[in-house]
N, C-alpha and C. Protein backbone atom coordinates (compact mmCIF):
# COMPACT_ATOMS: atom_id res chain seq x y z
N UNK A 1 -7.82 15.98 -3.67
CA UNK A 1 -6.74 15.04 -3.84
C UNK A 1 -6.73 14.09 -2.66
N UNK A 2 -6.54 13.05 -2.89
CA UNK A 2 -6.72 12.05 -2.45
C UNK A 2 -5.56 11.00 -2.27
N UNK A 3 -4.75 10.74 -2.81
CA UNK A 3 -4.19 10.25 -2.73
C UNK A 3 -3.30 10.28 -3.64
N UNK A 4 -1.68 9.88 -3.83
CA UNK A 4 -0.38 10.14 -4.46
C UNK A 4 0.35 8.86 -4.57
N UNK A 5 0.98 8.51 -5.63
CA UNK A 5 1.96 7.67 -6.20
C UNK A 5 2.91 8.15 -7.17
N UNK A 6 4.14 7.22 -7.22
CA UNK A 6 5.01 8.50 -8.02
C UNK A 6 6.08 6.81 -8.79
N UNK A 7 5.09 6.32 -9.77
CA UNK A 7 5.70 5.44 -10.47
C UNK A 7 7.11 5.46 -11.20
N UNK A 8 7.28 6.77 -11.30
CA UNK A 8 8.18 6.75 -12.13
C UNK A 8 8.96 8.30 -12.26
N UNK A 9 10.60 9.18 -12.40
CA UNK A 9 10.28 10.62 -12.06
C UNK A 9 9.46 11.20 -12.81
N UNK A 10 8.90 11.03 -14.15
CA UNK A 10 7.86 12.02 -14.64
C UNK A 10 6.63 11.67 -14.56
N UNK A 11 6.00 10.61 -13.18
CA UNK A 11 4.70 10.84 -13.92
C UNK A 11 4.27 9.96 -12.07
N UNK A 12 3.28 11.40 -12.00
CA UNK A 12 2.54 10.80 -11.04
C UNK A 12 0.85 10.31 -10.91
N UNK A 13 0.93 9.06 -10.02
CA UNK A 13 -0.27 8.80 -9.89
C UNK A 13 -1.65 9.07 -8.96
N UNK A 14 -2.80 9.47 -9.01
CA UNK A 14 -3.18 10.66 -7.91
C UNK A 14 -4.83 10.26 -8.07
N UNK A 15 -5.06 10.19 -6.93
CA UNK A 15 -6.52 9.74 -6.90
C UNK A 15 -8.10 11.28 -6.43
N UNK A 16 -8.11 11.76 -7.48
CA UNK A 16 -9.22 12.71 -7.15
C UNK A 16 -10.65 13.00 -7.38
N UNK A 17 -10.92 12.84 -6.02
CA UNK A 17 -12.52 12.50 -6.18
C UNK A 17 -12.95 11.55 -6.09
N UNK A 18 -13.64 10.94 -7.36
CA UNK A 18 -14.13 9.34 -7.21
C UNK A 18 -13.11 8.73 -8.70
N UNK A 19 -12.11 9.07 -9.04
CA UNK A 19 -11.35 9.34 -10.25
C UNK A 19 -9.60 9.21 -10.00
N UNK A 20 -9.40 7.78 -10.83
CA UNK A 20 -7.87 7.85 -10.87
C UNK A 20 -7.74 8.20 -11.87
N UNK A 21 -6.30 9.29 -11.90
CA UNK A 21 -5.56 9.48 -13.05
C UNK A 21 -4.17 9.85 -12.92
N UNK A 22 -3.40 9.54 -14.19
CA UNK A 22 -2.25 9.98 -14.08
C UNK A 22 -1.85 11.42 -15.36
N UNK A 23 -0.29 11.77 -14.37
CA UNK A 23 -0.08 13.47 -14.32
C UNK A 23 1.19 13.32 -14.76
N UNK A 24 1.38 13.28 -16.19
CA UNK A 24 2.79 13.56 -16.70
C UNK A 24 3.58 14.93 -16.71
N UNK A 25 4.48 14.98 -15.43
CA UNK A 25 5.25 16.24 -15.25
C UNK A 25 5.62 16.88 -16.12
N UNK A 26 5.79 16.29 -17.27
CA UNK A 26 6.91 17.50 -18.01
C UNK A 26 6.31 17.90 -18.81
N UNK A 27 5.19 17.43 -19.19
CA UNK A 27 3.79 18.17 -19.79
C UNK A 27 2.62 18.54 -19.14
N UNK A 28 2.51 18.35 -18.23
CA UNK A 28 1.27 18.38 -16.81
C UNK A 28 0.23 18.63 -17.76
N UNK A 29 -0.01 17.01 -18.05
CA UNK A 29 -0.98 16.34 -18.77
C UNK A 29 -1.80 15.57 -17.61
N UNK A 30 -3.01 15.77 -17.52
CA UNK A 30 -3.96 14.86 -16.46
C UNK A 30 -4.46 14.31 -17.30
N UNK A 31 -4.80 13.02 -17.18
CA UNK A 31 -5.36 11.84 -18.14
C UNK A 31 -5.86 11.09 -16.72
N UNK A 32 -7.47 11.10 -17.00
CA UNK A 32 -8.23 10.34 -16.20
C UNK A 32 -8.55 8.82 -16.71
N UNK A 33 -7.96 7.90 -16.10
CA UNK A 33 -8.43 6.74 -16.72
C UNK A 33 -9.56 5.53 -15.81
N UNK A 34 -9.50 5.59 -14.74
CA UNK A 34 -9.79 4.99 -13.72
C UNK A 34 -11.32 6.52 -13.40
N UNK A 35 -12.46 6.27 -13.93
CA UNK A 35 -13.90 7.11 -13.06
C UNK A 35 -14.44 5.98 -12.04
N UNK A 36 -15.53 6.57 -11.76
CA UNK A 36 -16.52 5.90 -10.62
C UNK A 36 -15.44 4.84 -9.16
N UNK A 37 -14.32 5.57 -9.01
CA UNK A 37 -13.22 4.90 -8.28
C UNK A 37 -13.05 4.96 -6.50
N UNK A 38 -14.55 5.21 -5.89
CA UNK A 38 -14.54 5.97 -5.01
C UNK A 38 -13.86 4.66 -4.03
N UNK A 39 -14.33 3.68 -4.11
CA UNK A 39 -14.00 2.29 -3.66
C UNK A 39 -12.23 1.91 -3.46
N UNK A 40 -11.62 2.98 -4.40
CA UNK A 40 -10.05 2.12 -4.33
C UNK A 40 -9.24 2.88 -3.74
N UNK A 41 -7.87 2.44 -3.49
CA UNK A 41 -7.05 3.23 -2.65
C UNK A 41 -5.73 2.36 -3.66
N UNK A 42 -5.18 3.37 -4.73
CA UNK A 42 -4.28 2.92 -5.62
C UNK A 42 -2.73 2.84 -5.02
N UNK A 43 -2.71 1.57 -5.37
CA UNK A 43 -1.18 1.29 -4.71
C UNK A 43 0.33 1.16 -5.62
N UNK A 44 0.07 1.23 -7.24
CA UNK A 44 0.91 1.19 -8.07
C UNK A 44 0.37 0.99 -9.27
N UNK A 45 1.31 1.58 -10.18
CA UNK A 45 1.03 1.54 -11.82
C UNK A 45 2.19 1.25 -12.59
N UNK A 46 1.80 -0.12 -12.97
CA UNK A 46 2.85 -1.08 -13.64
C UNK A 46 2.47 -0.29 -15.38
N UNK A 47 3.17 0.62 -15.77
CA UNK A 47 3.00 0.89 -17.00
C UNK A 47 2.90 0.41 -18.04
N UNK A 48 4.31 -0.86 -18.16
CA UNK A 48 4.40 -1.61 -19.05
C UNK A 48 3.00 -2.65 -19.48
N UNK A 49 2.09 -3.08 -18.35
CA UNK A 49 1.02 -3.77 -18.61
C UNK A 49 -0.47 -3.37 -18.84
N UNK A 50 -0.07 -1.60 -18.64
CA UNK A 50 -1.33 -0.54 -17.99
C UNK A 50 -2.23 -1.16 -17.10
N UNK A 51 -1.49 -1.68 -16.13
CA UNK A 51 -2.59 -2.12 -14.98
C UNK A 51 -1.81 -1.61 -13.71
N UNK A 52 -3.23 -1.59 -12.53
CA UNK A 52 -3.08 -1.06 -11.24
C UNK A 52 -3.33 -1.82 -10.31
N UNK A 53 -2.76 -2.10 -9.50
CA UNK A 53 -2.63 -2.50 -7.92
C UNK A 53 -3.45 -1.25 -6.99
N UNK A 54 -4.28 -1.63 -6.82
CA UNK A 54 -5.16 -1.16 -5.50
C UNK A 54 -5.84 -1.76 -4.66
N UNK A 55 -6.09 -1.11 -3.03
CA UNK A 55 -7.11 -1.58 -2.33
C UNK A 55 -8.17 -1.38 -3.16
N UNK A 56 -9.09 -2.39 -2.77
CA UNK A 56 -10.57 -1.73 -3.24
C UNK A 56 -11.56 -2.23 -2.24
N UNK A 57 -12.23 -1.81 -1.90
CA UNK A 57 -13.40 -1.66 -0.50
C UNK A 57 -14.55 -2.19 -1.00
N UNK A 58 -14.98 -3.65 -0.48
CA UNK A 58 -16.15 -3.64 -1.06
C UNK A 58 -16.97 -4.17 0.71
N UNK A 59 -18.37 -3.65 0.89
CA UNK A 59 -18.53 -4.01 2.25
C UNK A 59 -17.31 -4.58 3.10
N UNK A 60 -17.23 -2.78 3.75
CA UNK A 60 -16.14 -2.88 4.40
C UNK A 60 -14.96 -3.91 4.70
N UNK A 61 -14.82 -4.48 3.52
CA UNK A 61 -13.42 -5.73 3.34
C UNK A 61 -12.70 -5.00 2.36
N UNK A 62 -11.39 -4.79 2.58
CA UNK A 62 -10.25 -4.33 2.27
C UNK A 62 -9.81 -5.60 1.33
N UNK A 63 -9.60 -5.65 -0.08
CA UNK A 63 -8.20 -6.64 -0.66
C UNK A 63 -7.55 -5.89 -1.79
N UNK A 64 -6.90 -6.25 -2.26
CA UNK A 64 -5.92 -6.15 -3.42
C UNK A 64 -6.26 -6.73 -4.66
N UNK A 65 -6.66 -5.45 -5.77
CA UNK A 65 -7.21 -6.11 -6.85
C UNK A 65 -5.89 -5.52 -7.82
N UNK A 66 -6.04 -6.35 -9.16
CA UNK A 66 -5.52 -6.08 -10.40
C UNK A 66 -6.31 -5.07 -11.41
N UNK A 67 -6.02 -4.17 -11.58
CA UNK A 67 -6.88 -3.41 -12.54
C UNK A 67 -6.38 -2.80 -13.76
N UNK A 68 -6.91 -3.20 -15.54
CA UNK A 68 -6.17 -2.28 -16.17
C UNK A 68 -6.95 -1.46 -16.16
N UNK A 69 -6.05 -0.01 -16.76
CA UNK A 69 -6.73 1.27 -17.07
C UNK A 69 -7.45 1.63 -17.63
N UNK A 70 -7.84 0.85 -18.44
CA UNK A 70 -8.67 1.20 -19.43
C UNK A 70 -10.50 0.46 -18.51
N UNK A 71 -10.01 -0.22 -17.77
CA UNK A 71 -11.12 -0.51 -16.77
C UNK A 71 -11.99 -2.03 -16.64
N UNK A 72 -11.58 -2.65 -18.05
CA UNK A 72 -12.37 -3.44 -18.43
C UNK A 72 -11.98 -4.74 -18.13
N UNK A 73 -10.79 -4.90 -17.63
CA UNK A 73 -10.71 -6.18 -16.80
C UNK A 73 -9.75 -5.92 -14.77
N UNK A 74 -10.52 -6.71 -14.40
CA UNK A 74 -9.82 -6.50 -12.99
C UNK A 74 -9.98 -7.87 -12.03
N UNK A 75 -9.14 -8.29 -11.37
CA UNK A 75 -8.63 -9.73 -10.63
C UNK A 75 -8.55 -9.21 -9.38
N UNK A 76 -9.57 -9.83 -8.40
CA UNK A 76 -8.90 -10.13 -6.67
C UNK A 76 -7.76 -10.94 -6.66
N UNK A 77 -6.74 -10.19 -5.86
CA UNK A 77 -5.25 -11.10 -5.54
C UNK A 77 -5.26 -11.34 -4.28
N UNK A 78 -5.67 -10.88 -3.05
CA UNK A 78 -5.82 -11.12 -2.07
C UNK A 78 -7.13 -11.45 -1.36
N UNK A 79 -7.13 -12.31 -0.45
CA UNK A 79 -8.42 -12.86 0.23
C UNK A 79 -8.16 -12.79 1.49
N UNK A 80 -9.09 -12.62 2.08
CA UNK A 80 -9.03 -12.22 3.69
C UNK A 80 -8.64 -10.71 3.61
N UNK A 81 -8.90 -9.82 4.49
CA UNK A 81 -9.29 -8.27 4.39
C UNK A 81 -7.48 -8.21 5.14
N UNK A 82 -7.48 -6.98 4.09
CA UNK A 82 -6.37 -6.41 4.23
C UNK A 82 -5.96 -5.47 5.24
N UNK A 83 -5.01 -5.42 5.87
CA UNK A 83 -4.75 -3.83 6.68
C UNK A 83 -4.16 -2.82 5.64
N UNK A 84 -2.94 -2.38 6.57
CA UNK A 84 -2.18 -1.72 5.43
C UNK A 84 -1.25 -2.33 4.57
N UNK A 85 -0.76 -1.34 3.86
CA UNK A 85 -0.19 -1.82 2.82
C UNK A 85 0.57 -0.74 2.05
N UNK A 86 2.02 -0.72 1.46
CA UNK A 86 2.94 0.18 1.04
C UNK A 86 3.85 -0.30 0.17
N UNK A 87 3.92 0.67 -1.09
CA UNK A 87 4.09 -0.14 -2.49
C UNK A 87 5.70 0.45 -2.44
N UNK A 88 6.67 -0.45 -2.56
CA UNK A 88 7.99 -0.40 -2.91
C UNK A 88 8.65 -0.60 -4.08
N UNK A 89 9.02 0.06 -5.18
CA UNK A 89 9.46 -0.18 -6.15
C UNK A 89 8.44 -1.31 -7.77
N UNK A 90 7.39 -1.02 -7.36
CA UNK A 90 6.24 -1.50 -8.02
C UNK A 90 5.95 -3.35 -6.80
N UNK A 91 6.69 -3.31 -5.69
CA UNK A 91 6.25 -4.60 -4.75
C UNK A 91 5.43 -3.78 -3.50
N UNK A 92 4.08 -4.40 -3.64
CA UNK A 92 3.43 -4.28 -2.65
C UNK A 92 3.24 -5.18 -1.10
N UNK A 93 4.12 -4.35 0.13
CA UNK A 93 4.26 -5.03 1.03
C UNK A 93 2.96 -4.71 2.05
N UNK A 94 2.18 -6.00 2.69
CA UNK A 94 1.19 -5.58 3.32
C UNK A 94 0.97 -6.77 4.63
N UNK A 95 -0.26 -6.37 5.42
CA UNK A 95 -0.20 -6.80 6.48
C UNK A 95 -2.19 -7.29 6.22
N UNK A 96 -2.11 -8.69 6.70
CA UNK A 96 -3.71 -8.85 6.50
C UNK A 96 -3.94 -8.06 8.02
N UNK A 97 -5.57 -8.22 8.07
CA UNK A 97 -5.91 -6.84 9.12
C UNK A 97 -5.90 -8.37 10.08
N UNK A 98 -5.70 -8.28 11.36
CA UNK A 98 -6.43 -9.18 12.30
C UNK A 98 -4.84 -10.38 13.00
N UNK A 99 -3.90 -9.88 11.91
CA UNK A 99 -3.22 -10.92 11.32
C UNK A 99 -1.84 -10.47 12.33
N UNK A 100 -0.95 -11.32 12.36
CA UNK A 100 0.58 -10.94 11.98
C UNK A 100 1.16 -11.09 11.33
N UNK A 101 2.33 -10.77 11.14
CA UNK A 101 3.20 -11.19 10.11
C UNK A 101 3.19 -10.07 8.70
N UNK A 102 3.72 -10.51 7.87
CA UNK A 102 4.12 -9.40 6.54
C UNK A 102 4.19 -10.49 5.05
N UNK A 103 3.20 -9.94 4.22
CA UNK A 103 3.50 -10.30 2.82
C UNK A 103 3.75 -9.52 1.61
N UNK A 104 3.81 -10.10 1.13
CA UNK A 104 4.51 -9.02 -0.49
C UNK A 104 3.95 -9.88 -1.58
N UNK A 105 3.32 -8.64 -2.57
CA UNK A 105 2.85 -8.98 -4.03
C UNK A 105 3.73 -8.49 -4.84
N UNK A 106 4.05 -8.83 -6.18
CA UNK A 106 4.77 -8.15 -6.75
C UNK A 106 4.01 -7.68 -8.02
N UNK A 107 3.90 -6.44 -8.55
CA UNK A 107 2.99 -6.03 -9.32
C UNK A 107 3.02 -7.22 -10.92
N UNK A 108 4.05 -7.76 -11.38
CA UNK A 108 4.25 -8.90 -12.09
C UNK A 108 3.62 -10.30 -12.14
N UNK A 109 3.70 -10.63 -10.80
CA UNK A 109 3.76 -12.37 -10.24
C UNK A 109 2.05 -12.23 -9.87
N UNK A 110 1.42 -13.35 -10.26
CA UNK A 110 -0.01 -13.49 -9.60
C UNK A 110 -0.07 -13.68 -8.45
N UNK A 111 1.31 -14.06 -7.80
CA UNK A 111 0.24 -14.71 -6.02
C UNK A 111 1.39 -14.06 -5.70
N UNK A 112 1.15 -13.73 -4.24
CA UNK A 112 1.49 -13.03 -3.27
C UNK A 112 2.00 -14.27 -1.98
N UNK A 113 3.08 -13.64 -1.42
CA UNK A 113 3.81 -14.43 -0.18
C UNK A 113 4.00 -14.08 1.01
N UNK A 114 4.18 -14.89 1.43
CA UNK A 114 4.47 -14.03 3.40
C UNK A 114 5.98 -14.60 3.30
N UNK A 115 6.38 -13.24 3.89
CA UNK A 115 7.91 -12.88 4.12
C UNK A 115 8.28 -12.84 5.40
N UNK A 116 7.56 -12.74 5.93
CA UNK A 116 8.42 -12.46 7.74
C UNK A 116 7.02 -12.52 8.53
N UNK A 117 7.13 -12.97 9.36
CA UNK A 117 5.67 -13.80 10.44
C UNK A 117 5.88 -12.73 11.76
N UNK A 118 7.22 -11.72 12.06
CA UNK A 118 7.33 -11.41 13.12
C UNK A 118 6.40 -9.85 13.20
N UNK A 119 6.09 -9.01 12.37
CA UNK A 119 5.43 -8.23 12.37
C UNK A 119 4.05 -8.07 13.27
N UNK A 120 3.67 -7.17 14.40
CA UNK A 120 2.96 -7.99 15.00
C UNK A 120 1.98 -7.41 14.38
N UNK A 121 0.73 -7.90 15.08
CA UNK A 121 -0.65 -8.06 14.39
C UNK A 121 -1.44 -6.07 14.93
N UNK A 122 -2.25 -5.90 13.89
CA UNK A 122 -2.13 -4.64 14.02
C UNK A 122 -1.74 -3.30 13.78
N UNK A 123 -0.54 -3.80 12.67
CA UNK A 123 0.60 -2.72 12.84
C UNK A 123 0.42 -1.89 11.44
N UNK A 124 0.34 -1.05 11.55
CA UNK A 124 0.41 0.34 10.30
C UNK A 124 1.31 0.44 9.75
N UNK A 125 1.73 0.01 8.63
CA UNK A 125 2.92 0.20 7.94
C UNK A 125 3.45 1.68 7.41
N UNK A 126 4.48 2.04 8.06
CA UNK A 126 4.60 3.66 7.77
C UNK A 126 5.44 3.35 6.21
N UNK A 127 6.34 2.93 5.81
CA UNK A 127 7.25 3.07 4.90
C UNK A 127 8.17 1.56 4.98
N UNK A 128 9.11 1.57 3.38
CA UNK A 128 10.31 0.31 3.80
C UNK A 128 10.97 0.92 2.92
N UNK A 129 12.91 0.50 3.27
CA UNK A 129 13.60 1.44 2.94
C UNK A 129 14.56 -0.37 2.87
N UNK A 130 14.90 -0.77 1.58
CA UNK A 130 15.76 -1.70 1.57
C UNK A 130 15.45 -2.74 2.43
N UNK A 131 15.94 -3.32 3.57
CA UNK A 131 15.53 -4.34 4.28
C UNK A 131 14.81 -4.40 5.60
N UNK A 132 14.45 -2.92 5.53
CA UNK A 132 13.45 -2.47 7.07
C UNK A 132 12.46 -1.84 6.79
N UNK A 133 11.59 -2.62 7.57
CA UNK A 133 9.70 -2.49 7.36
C UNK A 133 9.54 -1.43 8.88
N UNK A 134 9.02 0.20 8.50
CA UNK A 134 8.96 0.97 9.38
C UNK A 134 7.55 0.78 9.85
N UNK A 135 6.76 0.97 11.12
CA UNK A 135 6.15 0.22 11.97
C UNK A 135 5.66 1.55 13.22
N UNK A 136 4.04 1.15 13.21
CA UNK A 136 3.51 1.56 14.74
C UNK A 136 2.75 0.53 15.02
N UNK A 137 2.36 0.16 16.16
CA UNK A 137 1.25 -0.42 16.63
C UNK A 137 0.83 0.62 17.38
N UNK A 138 -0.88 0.15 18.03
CA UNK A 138 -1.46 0.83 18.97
C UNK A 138 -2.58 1.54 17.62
N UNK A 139 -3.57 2.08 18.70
CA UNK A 139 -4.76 2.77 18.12
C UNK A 139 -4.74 4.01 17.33
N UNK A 140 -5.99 4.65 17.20
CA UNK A 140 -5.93 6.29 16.86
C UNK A 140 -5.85 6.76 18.13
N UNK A 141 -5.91 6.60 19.04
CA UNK A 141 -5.74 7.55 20.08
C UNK A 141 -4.30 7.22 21.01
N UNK A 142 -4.08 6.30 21.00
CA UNK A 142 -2.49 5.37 21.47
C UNK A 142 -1.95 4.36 21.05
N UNK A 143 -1.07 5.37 20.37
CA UNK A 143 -0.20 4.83 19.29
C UNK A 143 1.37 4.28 19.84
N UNK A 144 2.19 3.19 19.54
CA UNK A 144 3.27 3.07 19.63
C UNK A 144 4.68 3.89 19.10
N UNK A 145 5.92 3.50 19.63
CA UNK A 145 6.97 4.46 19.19
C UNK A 145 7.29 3.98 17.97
N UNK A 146 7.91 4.42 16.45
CA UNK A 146 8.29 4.01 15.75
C UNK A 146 9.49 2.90 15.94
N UNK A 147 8.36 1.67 15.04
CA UNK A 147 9.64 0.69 15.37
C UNK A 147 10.19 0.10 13.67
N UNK A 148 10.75 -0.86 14.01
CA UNK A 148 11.83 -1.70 12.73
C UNK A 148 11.77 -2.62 12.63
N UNK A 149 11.41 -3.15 11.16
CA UNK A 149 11.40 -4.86 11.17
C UNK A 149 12.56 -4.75 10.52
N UNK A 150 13.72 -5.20 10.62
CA UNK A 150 14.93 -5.52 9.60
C UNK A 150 14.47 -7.44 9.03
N UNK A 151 14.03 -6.98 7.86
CA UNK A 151 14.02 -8.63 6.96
C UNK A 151 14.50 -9.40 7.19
N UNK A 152 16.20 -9.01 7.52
CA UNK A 152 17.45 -9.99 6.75
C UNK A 152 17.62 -11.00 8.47
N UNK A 153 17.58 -10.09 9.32
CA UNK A 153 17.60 -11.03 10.57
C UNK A 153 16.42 -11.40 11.58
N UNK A 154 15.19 -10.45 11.06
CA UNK A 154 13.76 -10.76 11.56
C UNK A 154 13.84 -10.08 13.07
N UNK A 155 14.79 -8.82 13.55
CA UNK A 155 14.88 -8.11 14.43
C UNK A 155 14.08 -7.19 14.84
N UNK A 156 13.22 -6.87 15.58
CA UNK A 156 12.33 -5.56 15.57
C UNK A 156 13.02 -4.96 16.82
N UNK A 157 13.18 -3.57 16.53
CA UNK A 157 13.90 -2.20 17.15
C UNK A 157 12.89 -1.11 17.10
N UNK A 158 13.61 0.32 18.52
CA UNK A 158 12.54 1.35 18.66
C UNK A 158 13.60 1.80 17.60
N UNK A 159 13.27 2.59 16.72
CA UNK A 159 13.41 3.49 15.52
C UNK A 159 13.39 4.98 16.23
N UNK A 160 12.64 5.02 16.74
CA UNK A 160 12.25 6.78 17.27
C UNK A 160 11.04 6.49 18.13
N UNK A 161 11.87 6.85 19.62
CA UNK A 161 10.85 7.24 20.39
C UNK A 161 10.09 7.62 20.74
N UNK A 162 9.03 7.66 21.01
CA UNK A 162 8.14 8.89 21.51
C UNK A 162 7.72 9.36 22.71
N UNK A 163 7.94 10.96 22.91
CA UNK A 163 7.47 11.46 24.32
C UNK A 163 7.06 10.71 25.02
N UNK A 164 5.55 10.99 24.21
CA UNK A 164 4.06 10.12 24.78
C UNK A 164 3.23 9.62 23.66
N UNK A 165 3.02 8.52 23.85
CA UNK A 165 1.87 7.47 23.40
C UNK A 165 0.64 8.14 22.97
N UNK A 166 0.02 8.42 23.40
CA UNK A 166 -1.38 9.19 23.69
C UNK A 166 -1.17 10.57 22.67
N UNK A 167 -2.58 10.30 21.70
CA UNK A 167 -2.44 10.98 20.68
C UNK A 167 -3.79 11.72 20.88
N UNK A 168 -3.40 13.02 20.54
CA UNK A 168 -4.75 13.58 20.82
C UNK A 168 -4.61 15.31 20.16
């Protein structure tokens, strides 16, 4: 297992192996629809259209493609290599790699926007909870304290401190 999404309460989305599929709880039904998937890192499943929002890796460039399930059609939405990226309510909020600032796709709308420029460049998107984008900077080995982008006033705050920096 590889990776987890949870579109909806009965039905999650789960990447295993080289293979997306989704896992209807109340029948724990696995339905593989997405094979040969070793390339993507699934970020949402818009049901109503049966298509998916994922990274997909092609020489080492990170973007955001459109994919339906059934496999047979799929769209680059983003250009220029992506960092991270964390899907909110079927809106995918992300950070280009190299970059600052913060944009959002919405699994609906074809193009994608930048929302807030203050995010700095670098930064790992842990989670967003309503109008705050949760936040580290720093490396794999020294990492920053959890911080806060609040949207509405473009404020960044320590969230949770840490001891020490230095990860090891």
């Amino acid at each position: 297992l590889q990776s987890i999404i949870w579109p909806s309460p009965d039905l999650l989305v789960v990447k295993i192996n080289n293979a997306v599929a989704s896992l209807q709880l109340s029948t724990k039904q696995l339905s593989i629809f997405l094979k040969g998937a070793q390339d993507l890192e699934p970020l949402a499943l818009d049901p109503e259209t049966q298509t998916v929002l994922a990274i997909k890796s092609q020489n080492a460039v990170r973007n955001i493609w459109r994919i339906t399930t059934d496999g047979r059609h799929s769209k680059q939405l983003t250009f220029g290599e992506v960092g991270s990226a964390r899907n909110l309510n079927n809106v995918i909020y992300f950070q280009y790699a190299n970059q600052s600032g913060l944009w959002k796709l919405n699994a609906q709308e074809p193009n994608h926007a930048s929302i807030n420029d203050r995010l700095p460049q670098h930064s790992q998107i842990l989670g967003i909870e309503g109008e705050n984008v949760y936040f580290v900077t720093g490396g794999i080995c020294h990492e920053s304290s959890i911080q806060q982008l609040n949207l509405g006033n473009s404020s960044i705050s320590t969230k949770m401190q840490r001891q020490d920096n230095n990860l090891m």
